[in-house]
PDB file of N, CA and C in Angstrom:
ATOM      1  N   UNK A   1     -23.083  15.641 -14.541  1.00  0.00           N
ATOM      2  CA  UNK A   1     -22.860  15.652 -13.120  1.00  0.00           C
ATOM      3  C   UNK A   1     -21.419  15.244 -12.786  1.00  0.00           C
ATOM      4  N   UNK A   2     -20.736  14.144 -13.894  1.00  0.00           N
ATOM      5  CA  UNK A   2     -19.424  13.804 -12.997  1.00  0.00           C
ATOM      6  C   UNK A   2     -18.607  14.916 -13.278  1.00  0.00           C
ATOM      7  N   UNK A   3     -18.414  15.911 -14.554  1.00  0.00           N
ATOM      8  CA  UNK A   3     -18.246  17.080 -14.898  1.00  0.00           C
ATOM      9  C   UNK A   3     -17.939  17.907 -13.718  1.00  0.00           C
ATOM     10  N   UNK A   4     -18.936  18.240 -13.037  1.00  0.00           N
ATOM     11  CA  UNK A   4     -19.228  19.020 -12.588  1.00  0.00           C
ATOM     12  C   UNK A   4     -18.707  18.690 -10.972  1.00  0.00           C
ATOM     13  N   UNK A   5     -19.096  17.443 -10.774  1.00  0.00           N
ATOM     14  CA  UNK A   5     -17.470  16.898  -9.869  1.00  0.00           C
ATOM     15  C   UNK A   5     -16.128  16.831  -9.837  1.00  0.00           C
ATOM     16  N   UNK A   6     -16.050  16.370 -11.060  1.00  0.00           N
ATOM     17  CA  UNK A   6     -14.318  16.110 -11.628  1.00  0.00           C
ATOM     18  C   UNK A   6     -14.045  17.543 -11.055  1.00  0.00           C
ATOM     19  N   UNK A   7     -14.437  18.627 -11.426  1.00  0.00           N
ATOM     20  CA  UNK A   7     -13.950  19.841 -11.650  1.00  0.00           C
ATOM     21  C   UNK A   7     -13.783  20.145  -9.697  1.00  0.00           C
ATOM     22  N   UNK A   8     -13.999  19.510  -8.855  1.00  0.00           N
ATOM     23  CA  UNK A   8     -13.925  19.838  -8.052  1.00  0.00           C
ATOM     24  C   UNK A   8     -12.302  19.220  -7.595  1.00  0.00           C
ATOM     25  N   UNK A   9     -12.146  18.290  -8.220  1.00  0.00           N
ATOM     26  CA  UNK A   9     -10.372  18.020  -7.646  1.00  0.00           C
ATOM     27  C   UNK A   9      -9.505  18.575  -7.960  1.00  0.00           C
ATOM     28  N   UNK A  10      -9.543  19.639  -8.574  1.00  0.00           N
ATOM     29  CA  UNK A  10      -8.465  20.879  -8.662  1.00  0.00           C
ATOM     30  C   UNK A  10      -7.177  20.425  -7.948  1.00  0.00           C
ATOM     31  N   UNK A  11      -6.805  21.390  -6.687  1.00  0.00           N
ATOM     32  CA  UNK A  11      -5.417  20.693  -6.738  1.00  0.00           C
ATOM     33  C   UNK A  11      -4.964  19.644  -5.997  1.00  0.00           C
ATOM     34  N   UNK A  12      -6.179  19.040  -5.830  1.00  0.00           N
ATOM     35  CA  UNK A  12      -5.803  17.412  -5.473  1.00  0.00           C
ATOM     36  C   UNK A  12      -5.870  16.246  -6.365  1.00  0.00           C
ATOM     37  N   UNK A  13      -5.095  17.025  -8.043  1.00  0.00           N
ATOM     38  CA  UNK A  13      -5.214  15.629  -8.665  1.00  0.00           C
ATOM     39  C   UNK A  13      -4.317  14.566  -8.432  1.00  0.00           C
ATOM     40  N   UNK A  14      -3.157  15.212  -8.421  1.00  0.00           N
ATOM     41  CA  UNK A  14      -1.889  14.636  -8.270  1.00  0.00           C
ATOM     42  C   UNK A  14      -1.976  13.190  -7.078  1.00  0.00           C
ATOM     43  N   UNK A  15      -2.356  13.877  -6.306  1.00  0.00           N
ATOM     44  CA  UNK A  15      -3.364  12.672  -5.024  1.00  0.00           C
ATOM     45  C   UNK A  15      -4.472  11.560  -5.546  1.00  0.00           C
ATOM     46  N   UNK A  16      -5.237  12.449  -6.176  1.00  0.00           N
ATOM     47  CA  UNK A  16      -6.122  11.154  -6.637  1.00  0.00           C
ATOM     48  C   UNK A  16      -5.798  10.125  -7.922  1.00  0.00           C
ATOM     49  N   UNK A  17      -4.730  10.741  -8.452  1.00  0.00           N
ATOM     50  CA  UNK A  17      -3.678   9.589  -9.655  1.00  0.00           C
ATOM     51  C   UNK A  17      -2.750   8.787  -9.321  1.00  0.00           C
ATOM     52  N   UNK A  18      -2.390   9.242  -7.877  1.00  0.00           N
ATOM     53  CA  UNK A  18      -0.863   8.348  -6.967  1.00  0.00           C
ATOM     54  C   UNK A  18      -1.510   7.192  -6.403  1.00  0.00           C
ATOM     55  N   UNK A  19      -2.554   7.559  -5.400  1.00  0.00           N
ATOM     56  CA  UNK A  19      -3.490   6.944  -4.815  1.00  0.00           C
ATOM     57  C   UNK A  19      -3.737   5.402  -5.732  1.00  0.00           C
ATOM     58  N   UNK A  20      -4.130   5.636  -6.887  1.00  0.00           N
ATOM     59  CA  UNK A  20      -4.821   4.390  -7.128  1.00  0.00           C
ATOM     60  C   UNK A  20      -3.698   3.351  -8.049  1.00  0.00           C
ATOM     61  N   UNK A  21      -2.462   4.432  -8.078  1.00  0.00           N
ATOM     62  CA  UNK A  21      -1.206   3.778  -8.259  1.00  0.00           C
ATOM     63  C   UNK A  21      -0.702   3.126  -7.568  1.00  0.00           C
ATOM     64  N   UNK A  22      -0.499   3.601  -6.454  1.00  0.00           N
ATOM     65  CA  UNK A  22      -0.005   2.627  -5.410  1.00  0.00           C
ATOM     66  C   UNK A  22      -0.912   1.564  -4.808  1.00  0.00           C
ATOM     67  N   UNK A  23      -1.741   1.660  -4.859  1.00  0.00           N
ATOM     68  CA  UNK A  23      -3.020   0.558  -4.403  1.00  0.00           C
ATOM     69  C   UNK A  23      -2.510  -0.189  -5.855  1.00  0.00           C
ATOM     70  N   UNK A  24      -2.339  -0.222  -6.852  1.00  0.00           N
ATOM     71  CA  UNK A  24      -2.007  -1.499  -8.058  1.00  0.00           C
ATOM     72  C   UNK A  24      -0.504  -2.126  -7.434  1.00  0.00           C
ATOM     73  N   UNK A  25       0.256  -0.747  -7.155  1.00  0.00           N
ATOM     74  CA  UNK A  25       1.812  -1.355  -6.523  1.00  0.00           C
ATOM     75  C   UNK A  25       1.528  -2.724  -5.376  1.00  0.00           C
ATOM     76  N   UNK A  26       0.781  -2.401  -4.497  1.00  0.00           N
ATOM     77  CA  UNK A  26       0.664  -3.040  -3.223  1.00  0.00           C
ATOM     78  C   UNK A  26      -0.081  -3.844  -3.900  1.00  0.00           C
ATOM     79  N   UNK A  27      -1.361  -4.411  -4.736  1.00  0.00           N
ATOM     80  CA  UNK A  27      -1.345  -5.504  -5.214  1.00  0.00           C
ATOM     81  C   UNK A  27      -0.941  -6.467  -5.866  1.00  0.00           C
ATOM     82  N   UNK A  28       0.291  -5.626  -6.518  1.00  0.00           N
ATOM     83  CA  UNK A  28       1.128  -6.564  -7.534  1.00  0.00           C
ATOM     84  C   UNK A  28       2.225  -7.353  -6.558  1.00  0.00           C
ATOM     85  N   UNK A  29       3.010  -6.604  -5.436  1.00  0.00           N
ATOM     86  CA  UNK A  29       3.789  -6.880  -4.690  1.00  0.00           C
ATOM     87  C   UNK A  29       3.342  -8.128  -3.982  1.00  0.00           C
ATOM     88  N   UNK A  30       1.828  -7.748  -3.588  1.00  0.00           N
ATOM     89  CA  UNK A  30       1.136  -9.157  -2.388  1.00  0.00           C
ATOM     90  C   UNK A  30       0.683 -10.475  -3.626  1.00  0.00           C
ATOM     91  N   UNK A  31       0.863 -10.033  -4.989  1.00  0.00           N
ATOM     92  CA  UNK A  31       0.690 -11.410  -5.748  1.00  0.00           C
ATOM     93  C   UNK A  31       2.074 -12.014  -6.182  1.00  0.00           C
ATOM     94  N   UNK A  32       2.999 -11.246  -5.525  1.00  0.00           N
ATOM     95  CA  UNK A  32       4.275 -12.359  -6.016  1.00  0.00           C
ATOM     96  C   UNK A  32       5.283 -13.040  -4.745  1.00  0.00           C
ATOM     97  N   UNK A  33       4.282 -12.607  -3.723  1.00  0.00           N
ATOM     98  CA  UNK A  33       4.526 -13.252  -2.618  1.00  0.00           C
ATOM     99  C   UNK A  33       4.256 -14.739  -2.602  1.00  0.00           C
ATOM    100  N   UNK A  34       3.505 -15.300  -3.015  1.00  0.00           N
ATOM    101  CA  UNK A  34       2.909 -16.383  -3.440  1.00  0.00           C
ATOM    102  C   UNK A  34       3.814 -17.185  -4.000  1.00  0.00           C
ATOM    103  N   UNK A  35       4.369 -16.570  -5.277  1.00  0.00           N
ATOM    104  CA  UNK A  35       4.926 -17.019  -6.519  1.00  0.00           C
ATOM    105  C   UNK A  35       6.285 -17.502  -6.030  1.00  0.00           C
ATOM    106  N   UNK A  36       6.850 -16.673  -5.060  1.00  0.00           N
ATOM    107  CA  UNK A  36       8.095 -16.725  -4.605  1.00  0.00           C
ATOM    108  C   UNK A  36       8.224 -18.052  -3.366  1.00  0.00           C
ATOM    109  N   UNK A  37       6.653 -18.166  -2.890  1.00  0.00           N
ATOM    110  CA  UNK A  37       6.901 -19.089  -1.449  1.00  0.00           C
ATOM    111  C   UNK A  37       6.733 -20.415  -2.728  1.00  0.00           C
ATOM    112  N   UNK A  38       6.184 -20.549  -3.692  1.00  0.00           N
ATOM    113  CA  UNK A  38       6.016 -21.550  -4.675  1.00  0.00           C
ATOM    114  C   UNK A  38       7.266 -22.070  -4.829  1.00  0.00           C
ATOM    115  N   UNK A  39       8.330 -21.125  -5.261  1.00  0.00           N
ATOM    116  CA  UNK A  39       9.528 -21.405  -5.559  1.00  0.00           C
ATOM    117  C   UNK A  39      10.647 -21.974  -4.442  1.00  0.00           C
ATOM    118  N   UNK A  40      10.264 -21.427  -3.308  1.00  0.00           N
ATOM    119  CA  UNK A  40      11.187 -22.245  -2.173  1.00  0.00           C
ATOM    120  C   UNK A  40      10.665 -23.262  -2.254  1.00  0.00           C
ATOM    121  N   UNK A  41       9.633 -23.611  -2.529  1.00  0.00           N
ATOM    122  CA  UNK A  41       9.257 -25.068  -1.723  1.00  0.00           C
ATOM    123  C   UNK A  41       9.427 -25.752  -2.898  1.00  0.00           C
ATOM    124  N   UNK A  42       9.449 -25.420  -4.341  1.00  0.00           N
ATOM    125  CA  UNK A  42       9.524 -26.076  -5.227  1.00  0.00           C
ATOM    126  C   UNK A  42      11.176 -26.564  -5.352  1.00  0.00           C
ATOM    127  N   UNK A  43      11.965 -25.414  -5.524  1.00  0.00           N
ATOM    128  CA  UNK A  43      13.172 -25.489  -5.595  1.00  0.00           C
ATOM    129  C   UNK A  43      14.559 -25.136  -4.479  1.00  0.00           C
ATOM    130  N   UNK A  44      13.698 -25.102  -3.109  1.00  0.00           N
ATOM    131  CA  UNK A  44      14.877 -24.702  -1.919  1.00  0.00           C
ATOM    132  C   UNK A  44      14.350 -25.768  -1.277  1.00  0.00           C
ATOM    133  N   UNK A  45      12.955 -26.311  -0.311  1.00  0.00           N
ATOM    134  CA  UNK A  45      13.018 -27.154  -0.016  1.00  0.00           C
ATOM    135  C   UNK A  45      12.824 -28.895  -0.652  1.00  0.00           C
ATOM    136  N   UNK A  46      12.425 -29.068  -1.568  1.00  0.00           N
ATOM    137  CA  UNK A  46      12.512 -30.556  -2.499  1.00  0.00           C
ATOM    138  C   UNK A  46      13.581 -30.668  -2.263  1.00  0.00           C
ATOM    139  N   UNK A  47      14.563 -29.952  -3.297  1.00  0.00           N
ATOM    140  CA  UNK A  47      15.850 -30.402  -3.051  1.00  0.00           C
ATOM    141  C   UNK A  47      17.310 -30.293  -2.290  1.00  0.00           C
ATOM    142  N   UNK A  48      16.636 -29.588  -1.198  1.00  0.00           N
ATOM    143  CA  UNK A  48      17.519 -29.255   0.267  1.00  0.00           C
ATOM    144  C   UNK A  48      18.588 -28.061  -0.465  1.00  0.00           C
ATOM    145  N   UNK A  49      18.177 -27.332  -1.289  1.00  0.00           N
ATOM    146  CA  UNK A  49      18.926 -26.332  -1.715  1.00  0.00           C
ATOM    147  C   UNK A  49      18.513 -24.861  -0.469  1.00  0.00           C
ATOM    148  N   UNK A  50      19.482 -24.854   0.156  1.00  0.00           N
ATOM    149  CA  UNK A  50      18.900 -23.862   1.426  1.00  0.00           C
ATOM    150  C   UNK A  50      19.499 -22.258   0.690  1.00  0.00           C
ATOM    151  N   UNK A  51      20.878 -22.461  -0.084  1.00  0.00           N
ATOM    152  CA  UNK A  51      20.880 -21.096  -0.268  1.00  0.00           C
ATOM    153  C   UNK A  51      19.697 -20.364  -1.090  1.00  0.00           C
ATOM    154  N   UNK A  52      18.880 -21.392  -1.720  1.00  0.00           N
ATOM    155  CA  UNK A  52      17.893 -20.704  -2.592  1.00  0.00           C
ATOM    156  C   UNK A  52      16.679 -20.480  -1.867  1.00  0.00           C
ATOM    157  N   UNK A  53      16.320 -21.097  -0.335  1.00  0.00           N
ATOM    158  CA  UNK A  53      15.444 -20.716   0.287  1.00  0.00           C
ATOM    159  C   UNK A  53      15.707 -19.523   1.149  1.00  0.00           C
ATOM    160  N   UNK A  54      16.917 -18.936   1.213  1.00  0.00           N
ATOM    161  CA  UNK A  54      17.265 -17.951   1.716  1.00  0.00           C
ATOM    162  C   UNK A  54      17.161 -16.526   1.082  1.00  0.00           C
ATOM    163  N   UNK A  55      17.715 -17.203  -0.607  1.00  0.00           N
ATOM    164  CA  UNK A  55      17.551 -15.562  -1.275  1.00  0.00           C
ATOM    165  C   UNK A  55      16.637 -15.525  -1.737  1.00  0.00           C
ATOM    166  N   UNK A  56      15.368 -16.188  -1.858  1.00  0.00           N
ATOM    167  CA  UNK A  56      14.110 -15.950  -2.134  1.00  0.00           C
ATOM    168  C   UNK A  56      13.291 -15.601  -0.736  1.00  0.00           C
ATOM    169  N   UNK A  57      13.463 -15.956   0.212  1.00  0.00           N
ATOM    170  CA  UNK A  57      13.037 -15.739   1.523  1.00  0.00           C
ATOM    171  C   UNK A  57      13.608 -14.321   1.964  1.00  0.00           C
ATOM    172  N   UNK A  58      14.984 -14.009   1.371  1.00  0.00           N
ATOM    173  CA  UNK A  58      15.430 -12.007   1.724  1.00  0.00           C
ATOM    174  C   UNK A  58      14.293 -11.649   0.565  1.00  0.00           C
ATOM    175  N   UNK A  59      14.208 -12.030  -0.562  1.00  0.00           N
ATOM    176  CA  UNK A  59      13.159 -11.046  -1.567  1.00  0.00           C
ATOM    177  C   UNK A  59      11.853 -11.149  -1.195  1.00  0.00           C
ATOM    178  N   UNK A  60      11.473 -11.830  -0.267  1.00  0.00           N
ATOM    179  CA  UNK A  60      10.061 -12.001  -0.156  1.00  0.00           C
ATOM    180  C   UNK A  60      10.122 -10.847   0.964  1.00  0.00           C
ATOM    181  N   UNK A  61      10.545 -10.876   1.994  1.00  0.00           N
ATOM    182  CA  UNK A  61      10.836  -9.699   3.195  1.00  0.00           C
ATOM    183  C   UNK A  61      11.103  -8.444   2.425  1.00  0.00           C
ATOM    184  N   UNK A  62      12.016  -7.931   1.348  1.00  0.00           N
ATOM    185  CA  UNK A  62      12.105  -6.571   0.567  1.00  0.00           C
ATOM    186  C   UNK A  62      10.304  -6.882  -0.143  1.00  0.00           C
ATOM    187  N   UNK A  63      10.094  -7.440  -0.946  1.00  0.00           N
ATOM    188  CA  UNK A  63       8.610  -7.334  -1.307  1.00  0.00           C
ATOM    189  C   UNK A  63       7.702  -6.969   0.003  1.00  0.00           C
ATOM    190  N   UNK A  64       7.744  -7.625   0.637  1.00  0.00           N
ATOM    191  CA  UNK A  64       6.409  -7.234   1.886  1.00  0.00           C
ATOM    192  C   UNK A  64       7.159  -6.096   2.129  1.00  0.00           C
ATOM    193  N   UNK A  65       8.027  -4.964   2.588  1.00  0.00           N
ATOM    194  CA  UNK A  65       8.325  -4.002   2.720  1.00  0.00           C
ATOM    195  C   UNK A  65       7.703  -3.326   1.823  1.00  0.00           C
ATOM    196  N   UNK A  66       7.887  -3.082   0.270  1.00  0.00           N
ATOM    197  CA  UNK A  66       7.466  -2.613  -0.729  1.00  0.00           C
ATOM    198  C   UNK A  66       5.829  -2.314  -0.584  1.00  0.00           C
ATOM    199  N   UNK A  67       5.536  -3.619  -0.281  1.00  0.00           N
ATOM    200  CA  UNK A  67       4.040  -3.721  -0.464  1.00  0.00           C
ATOM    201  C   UNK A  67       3.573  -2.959   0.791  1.00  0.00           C
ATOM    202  N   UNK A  68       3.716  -2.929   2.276  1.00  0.00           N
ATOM    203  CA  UNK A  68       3.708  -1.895   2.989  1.00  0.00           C
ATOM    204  C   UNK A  68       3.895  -0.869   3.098  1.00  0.00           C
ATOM    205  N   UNK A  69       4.936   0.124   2.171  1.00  0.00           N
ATOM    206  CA  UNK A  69       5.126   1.252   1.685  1.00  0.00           C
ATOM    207  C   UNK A  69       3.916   1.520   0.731  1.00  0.00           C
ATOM    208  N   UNK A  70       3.837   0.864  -0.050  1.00  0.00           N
ATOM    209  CA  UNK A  70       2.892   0.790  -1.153  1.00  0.00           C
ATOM    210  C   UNK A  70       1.722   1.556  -0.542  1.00  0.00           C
ATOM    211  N   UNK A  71       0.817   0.763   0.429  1.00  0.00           N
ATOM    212  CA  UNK A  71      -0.393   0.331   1.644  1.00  0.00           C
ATOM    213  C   UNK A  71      -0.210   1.626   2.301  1.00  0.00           C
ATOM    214  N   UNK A  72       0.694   2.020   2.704  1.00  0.00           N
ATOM    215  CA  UNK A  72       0.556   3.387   3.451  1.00  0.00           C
ATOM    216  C   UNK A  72       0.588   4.753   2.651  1.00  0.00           C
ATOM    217  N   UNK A  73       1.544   4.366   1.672  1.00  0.00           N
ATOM    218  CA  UNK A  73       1.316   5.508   0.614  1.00  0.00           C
ATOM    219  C   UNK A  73      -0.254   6.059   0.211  1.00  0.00           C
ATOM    220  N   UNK A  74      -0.874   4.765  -0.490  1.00  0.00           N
ATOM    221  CA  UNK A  74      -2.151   4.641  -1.246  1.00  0.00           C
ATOM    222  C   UNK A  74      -2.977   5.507  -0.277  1.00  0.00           C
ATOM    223  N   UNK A  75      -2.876   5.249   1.133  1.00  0.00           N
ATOM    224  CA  UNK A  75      -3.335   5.421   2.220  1.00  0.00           C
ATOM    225  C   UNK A  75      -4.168   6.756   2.359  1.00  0.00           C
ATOM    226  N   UNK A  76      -2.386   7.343   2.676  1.00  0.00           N
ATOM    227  CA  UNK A  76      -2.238   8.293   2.810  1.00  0.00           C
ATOM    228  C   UNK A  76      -2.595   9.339   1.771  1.00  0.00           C
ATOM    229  N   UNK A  77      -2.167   9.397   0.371  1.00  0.00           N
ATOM    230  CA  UNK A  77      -2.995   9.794  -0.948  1.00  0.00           C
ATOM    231  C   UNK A  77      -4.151   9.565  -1.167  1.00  0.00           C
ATOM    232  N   UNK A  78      -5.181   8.387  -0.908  1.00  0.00           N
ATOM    233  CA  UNK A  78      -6.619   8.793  -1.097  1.00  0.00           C
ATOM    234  C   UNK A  78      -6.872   9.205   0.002  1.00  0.00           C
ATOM    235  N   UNK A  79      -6.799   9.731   1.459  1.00  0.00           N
ATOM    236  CA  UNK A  79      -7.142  10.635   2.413  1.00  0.00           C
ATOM    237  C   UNK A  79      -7.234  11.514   2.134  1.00  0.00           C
ATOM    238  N   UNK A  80      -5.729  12.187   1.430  1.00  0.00           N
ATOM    239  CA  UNK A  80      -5.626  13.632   0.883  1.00  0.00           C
ATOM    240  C   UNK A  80      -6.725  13.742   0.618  1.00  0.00           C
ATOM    241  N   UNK A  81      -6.544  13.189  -0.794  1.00  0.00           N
ATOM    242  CA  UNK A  81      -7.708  13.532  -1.939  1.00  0.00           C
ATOM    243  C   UNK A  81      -9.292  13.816  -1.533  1.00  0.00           C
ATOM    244  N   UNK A  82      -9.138  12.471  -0.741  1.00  0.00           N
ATOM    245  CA  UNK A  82     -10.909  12.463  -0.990  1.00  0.00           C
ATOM    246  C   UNK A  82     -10.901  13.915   0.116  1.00  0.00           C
ATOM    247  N   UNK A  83     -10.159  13.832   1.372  1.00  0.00           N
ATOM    248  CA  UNK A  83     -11.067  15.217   1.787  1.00  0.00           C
ATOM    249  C   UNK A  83     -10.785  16.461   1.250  1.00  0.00           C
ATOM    250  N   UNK A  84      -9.439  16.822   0.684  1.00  0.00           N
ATOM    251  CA  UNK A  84      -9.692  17.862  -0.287  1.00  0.00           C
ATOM    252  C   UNK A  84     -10.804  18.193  -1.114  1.00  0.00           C
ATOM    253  N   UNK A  85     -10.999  17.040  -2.023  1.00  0.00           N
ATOM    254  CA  UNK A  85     -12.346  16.993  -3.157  1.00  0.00           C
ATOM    255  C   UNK A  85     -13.062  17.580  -1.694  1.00  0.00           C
ATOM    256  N   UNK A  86     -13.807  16.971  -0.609  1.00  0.00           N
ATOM    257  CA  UNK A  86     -14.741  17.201   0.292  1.00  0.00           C
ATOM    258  C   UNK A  86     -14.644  18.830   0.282  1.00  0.00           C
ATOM    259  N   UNK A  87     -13.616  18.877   1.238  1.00  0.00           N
ATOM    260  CA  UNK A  87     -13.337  20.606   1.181  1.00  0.00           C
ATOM    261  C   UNK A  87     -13.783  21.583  -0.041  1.00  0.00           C
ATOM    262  N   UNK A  88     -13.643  21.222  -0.991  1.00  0.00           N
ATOM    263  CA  UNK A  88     -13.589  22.026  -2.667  1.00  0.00           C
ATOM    264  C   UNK A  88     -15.089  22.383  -2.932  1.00  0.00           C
ATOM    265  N   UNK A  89     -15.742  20.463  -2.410  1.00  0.00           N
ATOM    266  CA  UNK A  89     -17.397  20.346  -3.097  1.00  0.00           C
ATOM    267  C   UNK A  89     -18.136  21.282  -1.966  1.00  0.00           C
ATOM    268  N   UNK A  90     -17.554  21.310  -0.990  1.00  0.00           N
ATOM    269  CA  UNK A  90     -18.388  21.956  -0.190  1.00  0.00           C
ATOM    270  C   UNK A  90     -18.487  23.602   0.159  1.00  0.00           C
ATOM    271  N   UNK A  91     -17.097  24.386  -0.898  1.00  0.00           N
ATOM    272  CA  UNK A  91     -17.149  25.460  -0.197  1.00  0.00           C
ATOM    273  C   UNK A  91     -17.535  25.733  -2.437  1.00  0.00           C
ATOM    274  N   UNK A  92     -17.558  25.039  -2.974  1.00  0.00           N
ATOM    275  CA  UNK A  92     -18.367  25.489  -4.229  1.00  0.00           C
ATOM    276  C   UNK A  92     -19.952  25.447  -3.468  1.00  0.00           C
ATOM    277  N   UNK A  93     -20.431  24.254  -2.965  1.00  0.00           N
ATOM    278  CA  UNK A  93     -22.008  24.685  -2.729  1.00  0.00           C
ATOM    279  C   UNK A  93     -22.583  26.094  -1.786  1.00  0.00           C
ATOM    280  N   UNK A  94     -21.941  26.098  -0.950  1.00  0.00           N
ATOM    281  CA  UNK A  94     -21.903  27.545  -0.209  1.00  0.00           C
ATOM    282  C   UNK A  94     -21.786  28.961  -0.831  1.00  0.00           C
ATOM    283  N   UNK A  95     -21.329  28.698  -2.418  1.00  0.00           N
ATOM    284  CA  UNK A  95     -21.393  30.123  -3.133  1.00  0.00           C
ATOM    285  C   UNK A  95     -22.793  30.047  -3.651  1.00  0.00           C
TER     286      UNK A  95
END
């Protein structure tokens, strides 16, 4: 049976392989958000080092960008997909 599905994503694979790529992108991005606010507070605010709460505070803003690109991409690629597949499964059952 999944056979016989698979075969229905024809030319929406490319969509359904990006898709679950970028959904890993956008999770990897939102786990080093964390890592990075760890580090200001460990090493920009303890020791009143402000330039280091600054350039970790610009990389945290390019990361959440990333990770929002990411989020809309994924988005937008499993939409494709899944209603393509929809479209495909449904005009195979009609033959």
């Amino acid at each position: 049976m999944l056979k016989t599905l698979g075969a229905q994503v024809k030319e929406y694979k490319k969509a359904s392989i990006l898709a679950p790529i970028f959904i890993v992108g956008e999770v990897i991005m939102e786990l080093l958000i964390p890592l990075l606010m760890a580090s200001i507070i460990d090493k920009g605010v303890s020791t009143g080092n402000m330039k280091h709460v600054f350039i970790v505070g610009g990389m945290m803003i390019v990361i959440a960008m990333f990770s929002l690109l990411f989020g809309v991409l994924s988005g937008k690629y499993a939409a494709l997909a899944s209603t393509g597949f929809a479209k495909n499964l449904r005009k195979s059952m009609n033959v």
